[in-house]
N, C-alpha and C. Protein backbone atom coordinates (compact mmCIF):
# COMPACT_ATOMS: atom_id res chain seq x y z
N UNK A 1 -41.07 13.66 31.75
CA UNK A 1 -41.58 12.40 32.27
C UNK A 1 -41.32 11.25 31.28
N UNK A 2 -41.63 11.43 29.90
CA UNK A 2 -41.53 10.68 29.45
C UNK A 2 -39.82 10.21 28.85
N UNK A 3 -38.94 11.36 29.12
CA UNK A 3 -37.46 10.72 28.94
C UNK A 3 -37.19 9.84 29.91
N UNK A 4 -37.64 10.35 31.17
CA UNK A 4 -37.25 9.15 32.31
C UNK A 4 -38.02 7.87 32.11
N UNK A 5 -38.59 7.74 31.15
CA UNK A 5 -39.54 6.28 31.05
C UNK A 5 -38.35 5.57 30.28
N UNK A 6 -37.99 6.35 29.36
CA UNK A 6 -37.11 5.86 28.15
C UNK A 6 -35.82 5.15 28.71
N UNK A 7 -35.40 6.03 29.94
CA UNK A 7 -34.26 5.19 30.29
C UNK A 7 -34.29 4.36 31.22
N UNK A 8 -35.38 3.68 31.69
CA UNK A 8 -35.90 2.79 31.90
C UNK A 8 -35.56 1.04 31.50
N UNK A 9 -35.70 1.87 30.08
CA UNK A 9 -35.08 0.29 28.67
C UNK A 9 -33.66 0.57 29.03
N UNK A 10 -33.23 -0.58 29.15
CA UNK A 10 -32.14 -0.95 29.46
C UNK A 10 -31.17 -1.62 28.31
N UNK A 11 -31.80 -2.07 27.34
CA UNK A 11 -30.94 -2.03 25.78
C UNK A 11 -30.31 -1.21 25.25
N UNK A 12 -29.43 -1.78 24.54
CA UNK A 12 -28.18 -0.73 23.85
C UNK A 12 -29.17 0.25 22.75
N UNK A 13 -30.37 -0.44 22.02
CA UNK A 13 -31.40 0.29 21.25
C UNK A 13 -32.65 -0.30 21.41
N UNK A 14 -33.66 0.08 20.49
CA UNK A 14 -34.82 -0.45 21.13
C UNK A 14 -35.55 0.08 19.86
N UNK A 15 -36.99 -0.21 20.20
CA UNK A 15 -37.98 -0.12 19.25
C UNK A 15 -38.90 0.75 19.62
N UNK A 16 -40.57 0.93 18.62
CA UNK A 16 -41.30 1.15 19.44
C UNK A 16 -42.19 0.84 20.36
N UNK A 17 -42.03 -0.56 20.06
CA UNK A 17 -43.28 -1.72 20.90
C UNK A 17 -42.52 -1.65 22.39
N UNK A 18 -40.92 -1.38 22.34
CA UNK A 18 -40.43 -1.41 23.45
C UNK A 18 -40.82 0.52 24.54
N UNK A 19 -40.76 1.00 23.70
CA UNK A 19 -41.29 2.40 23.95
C UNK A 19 -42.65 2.45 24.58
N UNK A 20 -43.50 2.03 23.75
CA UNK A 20 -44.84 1.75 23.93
C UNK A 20 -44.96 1.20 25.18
N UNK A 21 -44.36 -0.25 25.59
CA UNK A 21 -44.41 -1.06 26.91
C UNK A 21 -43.65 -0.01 27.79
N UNK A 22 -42.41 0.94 27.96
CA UNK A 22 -42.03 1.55 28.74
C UNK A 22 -42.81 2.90 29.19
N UNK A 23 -43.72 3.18 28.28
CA UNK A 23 -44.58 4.60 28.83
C UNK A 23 -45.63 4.20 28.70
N UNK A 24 -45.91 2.67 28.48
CA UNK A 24 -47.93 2.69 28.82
C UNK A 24 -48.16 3.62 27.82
N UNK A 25 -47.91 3.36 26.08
CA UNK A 25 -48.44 4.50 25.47
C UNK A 25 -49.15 3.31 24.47
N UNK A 26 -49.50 3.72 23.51
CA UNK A 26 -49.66 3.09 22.09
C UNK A 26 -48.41 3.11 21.67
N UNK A 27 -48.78 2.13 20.21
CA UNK A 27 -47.22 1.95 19.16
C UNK A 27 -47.29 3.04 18.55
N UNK A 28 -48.16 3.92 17.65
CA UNK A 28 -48.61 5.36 17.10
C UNK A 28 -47.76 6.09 17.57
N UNK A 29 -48.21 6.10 19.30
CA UNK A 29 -47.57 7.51 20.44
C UNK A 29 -46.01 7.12 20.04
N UNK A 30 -45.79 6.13 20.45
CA UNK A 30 -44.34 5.86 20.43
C UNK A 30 -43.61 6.05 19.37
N UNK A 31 -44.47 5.95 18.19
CA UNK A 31 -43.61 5.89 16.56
C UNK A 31 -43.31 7.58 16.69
N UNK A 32 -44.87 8.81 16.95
CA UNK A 32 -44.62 9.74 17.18
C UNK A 32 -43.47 10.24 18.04
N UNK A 33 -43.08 9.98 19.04
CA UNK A 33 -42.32 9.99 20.48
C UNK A 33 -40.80 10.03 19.90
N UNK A 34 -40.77 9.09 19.30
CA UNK A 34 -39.00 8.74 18.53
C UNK A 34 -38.75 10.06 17.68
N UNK A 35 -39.97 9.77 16.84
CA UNK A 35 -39.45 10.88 15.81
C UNK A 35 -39.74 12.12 16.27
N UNK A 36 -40.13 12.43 17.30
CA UNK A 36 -39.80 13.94 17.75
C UNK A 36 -38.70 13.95 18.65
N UNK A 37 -38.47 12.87 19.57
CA UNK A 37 -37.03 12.80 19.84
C UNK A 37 -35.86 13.13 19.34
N UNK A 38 -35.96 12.37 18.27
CA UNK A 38 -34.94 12.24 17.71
C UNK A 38 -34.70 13.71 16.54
N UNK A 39 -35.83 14.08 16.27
CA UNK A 39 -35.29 15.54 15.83
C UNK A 39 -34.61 16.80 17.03
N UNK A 40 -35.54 16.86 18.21
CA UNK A 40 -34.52 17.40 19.58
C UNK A 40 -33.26 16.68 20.12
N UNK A 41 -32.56 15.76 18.94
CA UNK A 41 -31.42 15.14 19.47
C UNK A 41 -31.06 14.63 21.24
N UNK A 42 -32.58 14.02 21.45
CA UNK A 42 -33.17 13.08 22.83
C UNK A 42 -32.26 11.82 22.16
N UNK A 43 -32.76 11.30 20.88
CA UNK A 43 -32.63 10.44 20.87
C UNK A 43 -31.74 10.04 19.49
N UNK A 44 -30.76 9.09 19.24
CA UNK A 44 -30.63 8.70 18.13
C UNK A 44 -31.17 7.76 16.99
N UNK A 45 -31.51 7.92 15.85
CA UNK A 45 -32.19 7.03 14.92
C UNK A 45 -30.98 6.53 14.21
N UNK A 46 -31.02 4.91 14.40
CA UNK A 46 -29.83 4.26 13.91
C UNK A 46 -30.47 3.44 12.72
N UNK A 47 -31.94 3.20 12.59
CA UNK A 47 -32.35 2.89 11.09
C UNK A 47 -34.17 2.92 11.48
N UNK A 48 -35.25 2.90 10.70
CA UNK A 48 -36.66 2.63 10.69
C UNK A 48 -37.05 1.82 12.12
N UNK A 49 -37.16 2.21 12.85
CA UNK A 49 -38.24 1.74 14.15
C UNK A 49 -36.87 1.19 15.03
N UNK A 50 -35.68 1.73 15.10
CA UNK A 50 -34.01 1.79 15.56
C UNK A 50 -33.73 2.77 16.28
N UNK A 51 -33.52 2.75 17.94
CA UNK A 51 -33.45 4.02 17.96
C UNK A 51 -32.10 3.95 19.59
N UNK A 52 -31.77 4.92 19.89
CA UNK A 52 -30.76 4.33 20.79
C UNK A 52 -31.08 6.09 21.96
N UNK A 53 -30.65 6.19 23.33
CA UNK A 53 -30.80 7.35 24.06
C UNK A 53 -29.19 7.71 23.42
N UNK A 54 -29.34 9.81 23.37
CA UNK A 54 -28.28 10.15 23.16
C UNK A 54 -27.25 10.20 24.25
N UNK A 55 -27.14 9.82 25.55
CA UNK A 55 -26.77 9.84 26.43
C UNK A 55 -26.18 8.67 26.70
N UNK A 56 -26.88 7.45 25.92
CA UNK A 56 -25.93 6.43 25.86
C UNK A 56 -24.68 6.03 24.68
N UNK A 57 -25.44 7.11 23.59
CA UNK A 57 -24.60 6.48 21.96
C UNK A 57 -23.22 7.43 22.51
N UNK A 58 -22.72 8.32 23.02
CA UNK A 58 -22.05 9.37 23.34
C UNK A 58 -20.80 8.13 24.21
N UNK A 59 -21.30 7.30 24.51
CA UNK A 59 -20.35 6.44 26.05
C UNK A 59 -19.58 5.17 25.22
N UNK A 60 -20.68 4.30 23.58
CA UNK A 60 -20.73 3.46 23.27
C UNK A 60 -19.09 2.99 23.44
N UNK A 61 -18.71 1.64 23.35
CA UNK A 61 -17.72 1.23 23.17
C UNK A 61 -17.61 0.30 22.03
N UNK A 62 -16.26 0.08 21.61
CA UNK A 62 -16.09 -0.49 20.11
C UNK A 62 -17.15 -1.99 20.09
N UNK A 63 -16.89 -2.72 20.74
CA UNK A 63 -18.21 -4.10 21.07
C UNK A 63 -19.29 -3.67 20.56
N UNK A 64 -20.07 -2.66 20.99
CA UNK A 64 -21.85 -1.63 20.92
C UNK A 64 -21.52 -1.27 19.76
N UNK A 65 -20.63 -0.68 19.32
CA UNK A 65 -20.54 -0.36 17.83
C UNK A 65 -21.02 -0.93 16.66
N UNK A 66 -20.18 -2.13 17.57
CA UNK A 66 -20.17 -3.20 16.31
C UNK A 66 -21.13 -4.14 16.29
N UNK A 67 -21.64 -4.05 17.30
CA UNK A 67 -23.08 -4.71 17.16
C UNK A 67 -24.57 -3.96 16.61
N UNK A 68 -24.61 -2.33 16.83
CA UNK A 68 -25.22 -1.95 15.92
C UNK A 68 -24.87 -2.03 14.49
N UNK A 69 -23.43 -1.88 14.28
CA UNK A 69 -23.36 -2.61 12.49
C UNK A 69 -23.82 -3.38 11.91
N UNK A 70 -24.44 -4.69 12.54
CA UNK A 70 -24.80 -5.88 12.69
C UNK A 70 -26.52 -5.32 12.60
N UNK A 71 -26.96 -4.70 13.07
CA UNK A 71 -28.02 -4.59 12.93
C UNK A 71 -28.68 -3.15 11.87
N UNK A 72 -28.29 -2.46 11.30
CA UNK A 72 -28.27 -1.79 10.25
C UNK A 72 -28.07 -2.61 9.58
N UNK A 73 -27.42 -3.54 8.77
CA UNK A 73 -27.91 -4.03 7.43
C UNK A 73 -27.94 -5.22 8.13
N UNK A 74 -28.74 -6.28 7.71
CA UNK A 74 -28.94 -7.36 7.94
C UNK A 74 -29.51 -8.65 7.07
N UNK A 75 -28.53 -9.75 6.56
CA UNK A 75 -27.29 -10.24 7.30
C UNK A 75 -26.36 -9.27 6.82
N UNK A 76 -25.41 -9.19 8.13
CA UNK A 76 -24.22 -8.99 7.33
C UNK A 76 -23.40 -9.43 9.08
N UNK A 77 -21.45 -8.83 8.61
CA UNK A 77 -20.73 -9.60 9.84
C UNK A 77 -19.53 -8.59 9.34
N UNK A 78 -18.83 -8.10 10.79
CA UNK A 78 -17.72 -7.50 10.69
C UNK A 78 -16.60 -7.94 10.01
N UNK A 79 -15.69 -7.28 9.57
CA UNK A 79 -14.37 -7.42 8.86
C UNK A 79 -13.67 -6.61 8.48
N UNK A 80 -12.98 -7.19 7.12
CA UNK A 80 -11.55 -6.55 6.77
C UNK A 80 -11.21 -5.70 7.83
N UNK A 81 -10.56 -4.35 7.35
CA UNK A 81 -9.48 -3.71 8.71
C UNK A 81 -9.87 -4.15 10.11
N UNK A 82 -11.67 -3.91 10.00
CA UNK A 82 -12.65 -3.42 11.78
C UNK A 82 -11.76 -4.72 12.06
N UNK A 83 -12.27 -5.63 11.37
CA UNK A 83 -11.56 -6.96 12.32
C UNK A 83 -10.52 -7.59 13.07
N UNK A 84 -9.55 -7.21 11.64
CA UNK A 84 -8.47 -7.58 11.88
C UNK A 84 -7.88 -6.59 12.95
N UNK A 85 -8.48 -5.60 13.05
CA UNK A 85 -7.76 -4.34 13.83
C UNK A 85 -8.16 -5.22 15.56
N UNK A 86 -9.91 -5.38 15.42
CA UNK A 86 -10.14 -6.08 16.41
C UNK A 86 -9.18 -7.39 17.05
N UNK A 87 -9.04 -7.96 15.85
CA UNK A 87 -8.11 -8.96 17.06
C UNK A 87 -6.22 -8.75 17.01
N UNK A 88 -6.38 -7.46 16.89
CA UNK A 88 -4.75 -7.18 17.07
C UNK A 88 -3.61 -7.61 15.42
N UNK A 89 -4.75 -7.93 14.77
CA UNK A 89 -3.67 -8.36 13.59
C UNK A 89 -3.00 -7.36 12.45
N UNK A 90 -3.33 -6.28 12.42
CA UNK A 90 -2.77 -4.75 11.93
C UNK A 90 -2.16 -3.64 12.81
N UNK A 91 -1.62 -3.16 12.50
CA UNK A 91 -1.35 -2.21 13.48
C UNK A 91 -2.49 -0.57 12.88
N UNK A 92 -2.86 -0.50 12.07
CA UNK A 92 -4.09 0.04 12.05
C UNK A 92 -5.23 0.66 12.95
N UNK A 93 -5.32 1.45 12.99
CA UNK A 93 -6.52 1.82 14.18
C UNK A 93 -7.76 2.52 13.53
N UNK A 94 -8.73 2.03 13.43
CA UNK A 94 -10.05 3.03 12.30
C UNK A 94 -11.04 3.76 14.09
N UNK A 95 -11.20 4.66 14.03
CA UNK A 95 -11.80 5.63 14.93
C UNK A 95 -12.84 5.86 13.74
N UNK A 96 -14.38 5.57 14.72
CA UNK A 96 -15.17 5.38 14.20
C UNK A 96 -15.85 5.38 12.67
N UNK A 97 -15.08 4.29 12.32
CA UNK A 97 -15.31 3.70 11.20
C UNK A 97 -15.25 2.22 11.20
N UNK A 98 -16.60 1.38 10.90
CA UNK A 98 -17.04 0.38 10.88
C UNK A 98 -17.52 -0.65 9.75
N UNK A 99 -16.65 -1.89 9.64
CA UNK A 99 -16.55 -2.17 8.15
C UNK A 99 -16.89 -4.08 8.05
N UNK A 100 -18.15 -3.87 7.53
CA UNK A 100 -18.85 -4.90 7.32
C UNK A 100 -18.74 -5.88 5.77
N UNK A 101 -19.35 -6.88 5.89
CA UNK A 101 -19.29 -7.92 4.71
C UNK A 101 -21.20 -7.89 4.53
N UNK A 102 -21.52 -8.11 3.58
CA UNK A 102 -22.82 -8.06 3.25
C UNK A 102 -23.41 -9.02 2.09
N UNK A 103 -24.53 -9.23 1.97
CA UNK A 103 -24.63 -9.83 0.16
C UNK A 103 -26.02 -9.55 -0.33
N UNK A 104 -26.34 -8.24 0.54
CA UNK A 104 -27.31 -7.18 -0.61
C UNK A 104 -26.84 -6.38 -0.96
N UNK A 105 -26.38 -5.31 -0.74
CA UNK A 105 -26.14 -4.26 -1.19
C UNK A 105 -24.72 -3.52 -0.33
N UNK A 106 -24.16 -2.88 -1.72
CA UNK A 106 -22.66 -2.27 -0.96
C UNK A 106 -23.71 -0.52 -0.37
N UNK A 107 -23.36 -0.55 0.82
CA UNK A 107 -23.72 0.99 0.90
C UNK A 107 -23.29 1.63 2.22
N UNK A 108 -23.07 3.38 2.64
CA UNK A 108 -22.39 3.65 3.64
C UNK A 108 -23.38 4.43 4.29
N UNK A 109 -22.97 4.48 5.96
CA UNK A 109 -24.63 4.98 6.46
C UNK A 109 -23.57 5.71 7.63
N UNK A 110 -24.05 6.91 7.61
CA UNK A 110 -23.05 8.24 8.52
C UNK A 110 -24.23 8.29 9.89
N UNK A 111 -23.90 7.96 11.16
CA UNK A 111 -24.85 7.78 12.23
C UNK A 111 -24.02 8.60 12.91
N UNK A 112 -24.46 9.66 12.95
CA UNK A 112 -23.76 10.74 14.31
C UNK A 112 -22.36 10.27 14.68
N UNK A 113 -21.75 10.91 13.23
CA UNK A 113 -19.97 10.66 12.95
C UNK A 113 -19.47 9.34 13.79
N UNK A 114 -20.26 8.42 13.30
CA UNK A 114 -19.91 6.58 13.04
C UNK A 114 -20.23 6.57 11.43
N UNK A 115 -19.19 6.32 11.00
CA UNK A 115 -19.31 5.69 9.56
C UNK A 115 -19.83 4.30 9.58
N UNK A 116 -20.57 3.51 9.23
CA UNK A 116 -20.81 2.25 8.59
C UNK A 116 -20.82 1.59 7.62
N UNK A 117 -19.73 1.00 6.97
CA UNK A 117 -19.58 0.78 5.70
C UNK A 117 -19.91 -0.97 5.10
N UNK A 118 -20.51 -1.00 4.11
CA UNK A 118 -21.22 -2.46 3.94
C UNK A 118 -20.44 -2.54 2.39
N UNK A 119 -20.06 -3.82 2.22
CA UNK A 119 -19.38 -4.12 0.92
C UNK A 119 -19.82 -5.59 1.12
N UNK A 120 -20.96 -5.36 -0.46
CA UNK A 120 -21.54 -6.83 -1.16
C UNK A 120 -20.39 -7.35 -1.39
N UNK A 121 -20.47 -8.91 -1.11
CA UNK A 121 -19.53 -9.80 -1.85
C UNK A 121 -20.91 -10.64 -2.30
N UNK A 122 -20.11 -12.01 -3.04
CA UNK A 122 -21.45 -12.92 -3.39
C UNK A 122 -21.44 -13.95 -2.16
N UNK A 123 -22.26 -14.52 -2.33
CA UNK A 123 -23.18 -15.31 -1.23
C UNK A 123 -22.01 -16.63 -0.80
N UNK A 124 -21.58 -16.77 -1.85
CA UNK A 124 -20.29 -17.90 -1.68
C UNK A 124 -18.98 -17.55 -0.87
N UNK A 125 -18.93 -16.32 -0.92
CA UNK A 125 -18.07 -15.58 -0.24
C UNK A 125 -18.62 -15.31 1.19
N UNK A 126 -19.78 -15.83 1.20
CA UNK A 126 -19.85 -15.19 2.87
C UNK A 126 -20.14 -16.53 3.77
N UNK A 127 -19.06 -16.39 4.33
CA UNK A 127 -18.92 -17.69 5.53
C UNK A 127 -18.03 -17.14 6.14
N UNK A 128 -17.61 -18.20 7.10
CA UNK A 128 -16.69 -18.27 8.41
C UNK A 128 -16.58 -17.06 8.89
N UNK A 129 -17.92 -16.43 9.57
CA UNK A 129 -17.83 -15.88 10.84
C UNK A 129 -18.31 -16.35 12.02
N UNK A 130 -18.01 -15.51 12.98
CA UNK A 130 -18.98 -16.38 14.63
C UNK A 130 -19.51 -14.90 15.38
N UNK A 131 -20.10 -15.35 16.47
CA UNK A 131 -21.01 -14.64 17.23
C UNK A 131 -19.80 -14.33 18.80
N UNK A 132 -19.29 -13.36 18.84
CA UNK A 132 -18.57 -13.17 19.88
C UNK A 132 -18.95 -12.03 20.50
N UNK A 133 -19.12 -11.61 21.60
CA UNK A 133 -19.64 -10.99 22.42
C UNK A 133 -20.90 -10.33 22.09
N UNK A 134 -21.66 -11.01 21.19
CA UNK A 134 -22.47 -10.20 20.70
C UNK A 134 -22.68 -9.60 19.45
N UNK A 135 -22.04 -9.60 19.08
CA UNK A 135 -21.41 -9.32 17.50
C UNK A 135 -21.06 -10.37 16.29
N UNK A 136 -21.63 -10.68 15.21
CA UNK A 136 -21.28 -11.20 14.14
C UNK A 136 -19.90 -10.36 13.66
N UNK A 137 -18.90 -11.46 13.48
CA UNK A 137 -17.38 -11.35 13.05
C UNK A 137 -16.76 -12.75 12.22
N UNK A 138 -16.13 -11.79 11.45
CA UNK A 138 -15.25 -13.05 10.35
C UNK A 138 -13.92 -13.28 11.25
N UNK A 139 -13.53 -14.29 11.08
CA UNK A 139 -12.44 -14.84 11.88
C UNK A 139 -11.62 -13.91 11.22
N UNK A 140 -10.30 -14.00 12.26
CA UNK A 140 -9.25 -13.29 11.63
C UNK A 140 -8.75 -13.48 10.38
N UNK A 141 -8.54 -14.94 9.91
CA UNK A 141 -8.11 -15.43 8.68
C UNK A 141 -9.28 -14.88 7.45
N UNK A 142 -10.44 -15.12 8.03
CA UNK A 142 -11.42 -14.41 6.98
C UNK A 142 -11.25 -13.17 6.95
N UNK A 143 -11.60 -12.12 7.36
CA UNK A 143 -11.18 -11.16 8.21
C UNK A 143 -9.85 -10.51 6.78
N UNK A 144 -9.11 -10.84 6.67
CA UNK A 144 -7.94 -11.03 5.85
C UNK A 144 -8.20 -11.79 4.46
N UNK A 145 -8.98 -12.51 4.18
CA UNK A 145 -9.05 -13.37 2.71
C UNK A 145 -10.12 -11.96 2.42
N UNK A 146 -11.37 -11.61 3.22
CA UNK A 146 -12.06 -10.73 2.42
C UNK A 146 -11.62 -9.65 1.74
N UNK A 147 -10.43 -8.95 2.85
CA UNK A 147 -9.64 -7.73 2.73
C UNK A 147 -9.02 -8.06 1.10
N UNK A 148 -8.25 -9.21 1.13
CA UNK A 148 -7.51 -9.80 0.17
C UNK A 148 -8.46 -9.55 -1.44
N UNK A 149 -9.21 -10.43 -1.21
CA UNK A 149 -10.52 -10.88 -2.23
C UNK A 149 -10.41 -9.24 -2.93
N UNK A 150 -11.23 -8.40 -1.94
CA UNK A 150 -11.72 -7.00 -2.95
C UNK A 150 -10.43 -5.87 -2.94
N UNK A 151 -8.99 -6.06 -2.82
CA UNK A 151 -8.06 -5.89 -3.21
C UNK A 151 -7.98 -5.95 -4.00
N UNK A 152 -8.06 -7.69 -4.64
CA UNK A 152 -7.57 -8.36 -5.74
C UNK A 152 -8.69 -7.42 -7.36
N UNK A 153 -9.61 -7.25 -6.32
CA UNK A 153 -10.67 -6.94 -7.25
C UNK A 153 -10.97 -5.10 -7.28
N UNK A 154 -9.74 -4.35 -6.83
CA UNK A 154 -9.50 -2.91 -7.26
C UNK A 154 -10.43 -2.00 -6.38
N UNK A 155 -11.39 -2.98 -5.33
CA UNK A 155 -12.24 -2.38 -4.71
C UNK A 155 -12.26 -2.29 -3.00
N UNK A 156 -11.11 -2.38 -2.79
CA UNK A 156 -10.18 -2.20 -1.42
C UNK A 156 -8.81 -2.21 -1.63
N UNK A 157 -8.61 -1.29 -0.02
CA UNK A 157 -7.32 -0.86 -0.10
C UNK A 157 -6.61 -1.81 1.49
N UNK A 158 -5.74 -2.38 0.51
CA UNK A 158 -5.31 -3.72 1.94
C UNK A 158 -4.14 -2.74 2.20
N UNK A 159 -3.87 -2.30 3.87
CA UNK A 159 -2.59 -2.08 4.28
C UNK A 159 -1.47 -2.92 4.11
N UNK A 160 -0.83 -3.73 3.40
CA UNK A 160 -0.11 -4.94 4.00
C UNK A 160 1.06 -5.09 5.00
N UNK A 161 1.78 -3.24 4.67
CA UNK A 161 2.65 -2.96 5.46
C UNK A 161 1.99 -2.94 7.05
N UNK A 162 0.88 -2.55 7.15
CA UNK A 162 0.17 -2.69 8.60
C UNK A 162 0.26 -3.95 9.25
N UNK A 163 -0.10 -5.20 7.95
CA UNK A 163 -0.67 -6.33 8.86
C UNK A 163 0.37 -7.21 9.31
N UNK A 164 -0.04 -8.38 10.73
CA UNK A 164 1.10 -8.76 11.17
C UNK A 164 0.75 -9.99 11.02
N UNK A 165 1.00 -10.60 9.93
CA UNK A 165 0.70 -12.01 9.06
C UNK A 165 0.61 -13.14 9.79
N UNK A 166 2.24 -12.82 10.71
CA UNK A 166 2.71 -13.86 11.50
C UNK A 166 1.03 -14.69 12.44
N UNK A 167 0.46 -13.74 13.16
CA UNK A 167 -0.43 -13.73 13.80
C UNK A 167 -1.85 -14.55 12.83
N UNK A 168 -1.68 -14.60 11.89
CA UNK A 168 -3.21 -15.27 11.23
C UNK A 168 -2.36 -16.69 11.44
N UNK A 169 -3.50 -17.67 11.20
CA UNK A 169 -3.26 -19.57 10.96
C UNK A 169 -3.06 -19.43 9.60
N UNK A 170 -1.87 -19.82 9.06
CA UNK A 170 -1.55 -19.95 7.07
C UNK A 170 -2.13 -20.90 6.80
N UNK A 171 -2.37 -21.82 7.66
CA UNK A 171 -2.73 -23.30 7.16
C UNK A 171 -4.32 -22.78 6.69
N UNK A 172 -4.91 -22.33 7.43
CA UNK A 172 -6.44 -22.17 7.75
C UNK A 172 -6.52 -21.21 6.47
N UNK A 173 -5.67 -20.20 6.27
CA UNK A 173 -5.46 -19.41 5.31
C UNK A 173 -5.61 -20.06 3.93
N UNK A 174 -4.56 -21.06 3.72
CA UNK A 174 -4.14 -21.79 2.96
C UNK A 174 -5.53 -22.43 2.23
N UNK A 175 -6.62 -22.88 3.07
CA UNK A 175 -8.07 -24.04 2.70
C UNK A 175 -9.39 -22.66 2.46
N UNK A 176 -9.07 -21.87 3.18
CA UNK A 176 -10.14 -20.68 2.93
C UNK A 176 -9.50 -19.76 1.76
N UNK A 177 -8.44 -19.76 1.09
CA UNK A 177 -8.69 -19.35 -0.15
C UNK A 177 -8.59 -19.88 -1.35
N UNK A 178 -9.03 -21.28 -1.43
CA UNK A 178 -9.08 -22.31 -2.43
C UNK A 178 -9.83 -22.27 -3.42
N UNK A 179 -11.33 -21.39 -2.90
CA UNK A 179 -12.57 -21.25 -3.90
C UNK A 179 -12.26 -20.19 -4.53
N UNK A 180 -11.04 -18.93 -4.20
CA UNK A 180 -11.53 -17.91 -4.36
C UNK A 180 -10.80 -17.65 -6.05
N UNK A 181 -10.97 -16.53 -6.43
CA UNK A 181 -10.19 -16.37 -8.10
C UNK A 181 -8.66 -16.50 -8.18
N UNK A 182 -8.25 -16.65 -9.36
CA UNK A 182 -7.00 -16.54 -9.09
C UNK A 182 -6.37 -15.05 -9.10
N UNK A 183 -7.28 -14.51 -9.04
CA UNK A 183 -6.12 -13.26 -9.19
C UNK A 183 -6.09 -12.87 -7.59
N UNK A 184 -7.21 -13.79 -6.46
CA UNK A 184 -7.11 -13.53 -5.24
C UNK A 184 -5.54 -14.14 -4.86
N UNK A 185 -5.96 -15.50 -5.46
CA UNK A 185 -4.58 -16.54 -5.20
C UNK A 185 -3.17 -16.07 -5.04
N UNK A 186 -2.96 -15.31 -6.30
CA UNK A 186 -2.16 -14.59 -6.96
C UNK A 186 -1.51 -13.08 -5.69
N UNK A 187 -2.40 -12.57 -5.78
CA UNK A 187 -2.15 -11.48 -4.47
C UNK A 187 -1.79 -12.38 -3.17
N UNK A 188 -2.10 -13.33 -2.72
CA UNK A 188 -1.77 -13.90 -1.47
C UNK A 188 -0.28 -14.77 -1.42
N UNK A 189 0.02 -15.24 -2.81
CA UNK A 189 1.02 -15.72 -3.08
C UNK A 189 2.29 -14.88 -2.73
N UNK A 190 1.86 -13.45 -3.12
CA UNK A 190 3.15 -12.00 -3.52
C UNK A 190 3.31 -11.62 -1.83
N UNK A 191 2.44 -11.65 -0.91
CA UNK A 191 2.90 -11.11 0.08
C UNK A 191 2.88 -12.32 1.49
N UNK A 192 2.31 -13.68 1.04
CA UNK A 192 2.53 -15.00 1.79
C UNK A 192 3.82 -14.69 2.67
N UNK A 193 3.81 -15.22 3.68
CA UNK A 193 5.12 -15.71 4.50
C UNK A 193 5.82 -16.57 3.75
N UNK A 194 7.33 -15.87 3.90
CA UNK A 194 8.55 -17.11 3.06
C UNK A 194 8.25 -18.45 4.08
């Protein structure tokens, strides 16, 4: 009885206050409810009071993905490869593996074989993304300066033979890596379009 309440909620995840309102229970029952769920693999736990039906995480599509990324660490916003892969600018393909920008903490979170991977930059470094379908994302050009950035800095691995340059704005390229170090500069210079 009470799984059929659950699918009821019509969100990609949910809480327990949302639990609670779907079975007429308490927040208690419901905190209880998840976590026995979710040990009979009813349900998935995607972080503290996060929880998703296993019947839906099984269907998710790359969009849902990436919007739970977005909500496991928070702030943070998609990028390097996820992104660029997203808007066609690598030839790259990551199968479930999901790769975020952050500015608390670098850390990786394994959700029922979805990798989620979070890499601190500093706070100055985190701009130019937008809200597209739902999802926090760095533009493509960002998307690519971040990739670039923790390259430069021994702590990513940029495909370059993957990426299809042609496809980013250089100009836009050109003003978004002005702040960054020179040894970013320097790497963007070596593989720039003639």
């Amino acid at each position: 009885m009470s799984y059929l309440g659950l699918r009821k909620i019509k969100s990609l995840y949910f809480a327990y206050n949302e639990v609670a309102d779907a079975l007429n229970i308490t927040s208690d029952s419901a905190r209880v409810l998840c976590s026995r769920y979710a040990a009979k693999d009813i349900l998935v736990r995607i972080k503290r009071n996060v929880y998703a039906l296993r019947e839906r995480w099984e269907y998710l599509d790359e969009t849902d993905i990436m919007r739970i990324a977005n909500i496991i660490l928070v702030p943070s916003y998609i990028s390097l490869t996820t992104a660029l892969s997203y808007y066609g600018c690598t030839t790259q393909i990551q199968q479930n593996y999901i790769e975020s920008i952050c500015v608390s903490k670098t850390i990786n979170r394994n959700i029922d074989r979805v990798e989620f991977n979070y890499t601190k930059v500093s706070k100055q470094y985190y701009f130019d993304f937008n809200k597209l379908n739902g999802v926090f994302i760095a533009s493509p050009e960002k998307a690519f300066i971040d990739a670039l950035y923790l390259t430069s800095l021994g702590r990513y691995s940029l495909d370059f033979s993957a990426l299809e340059i042609s496809k980013l704005d250089v100009e836009k390229l050109g003003g978004l890596i002005a702040g960054y170090p020179e040894k970013t500069k320097k790497l963007w210079r070596k593989h720039a379009p003639a």
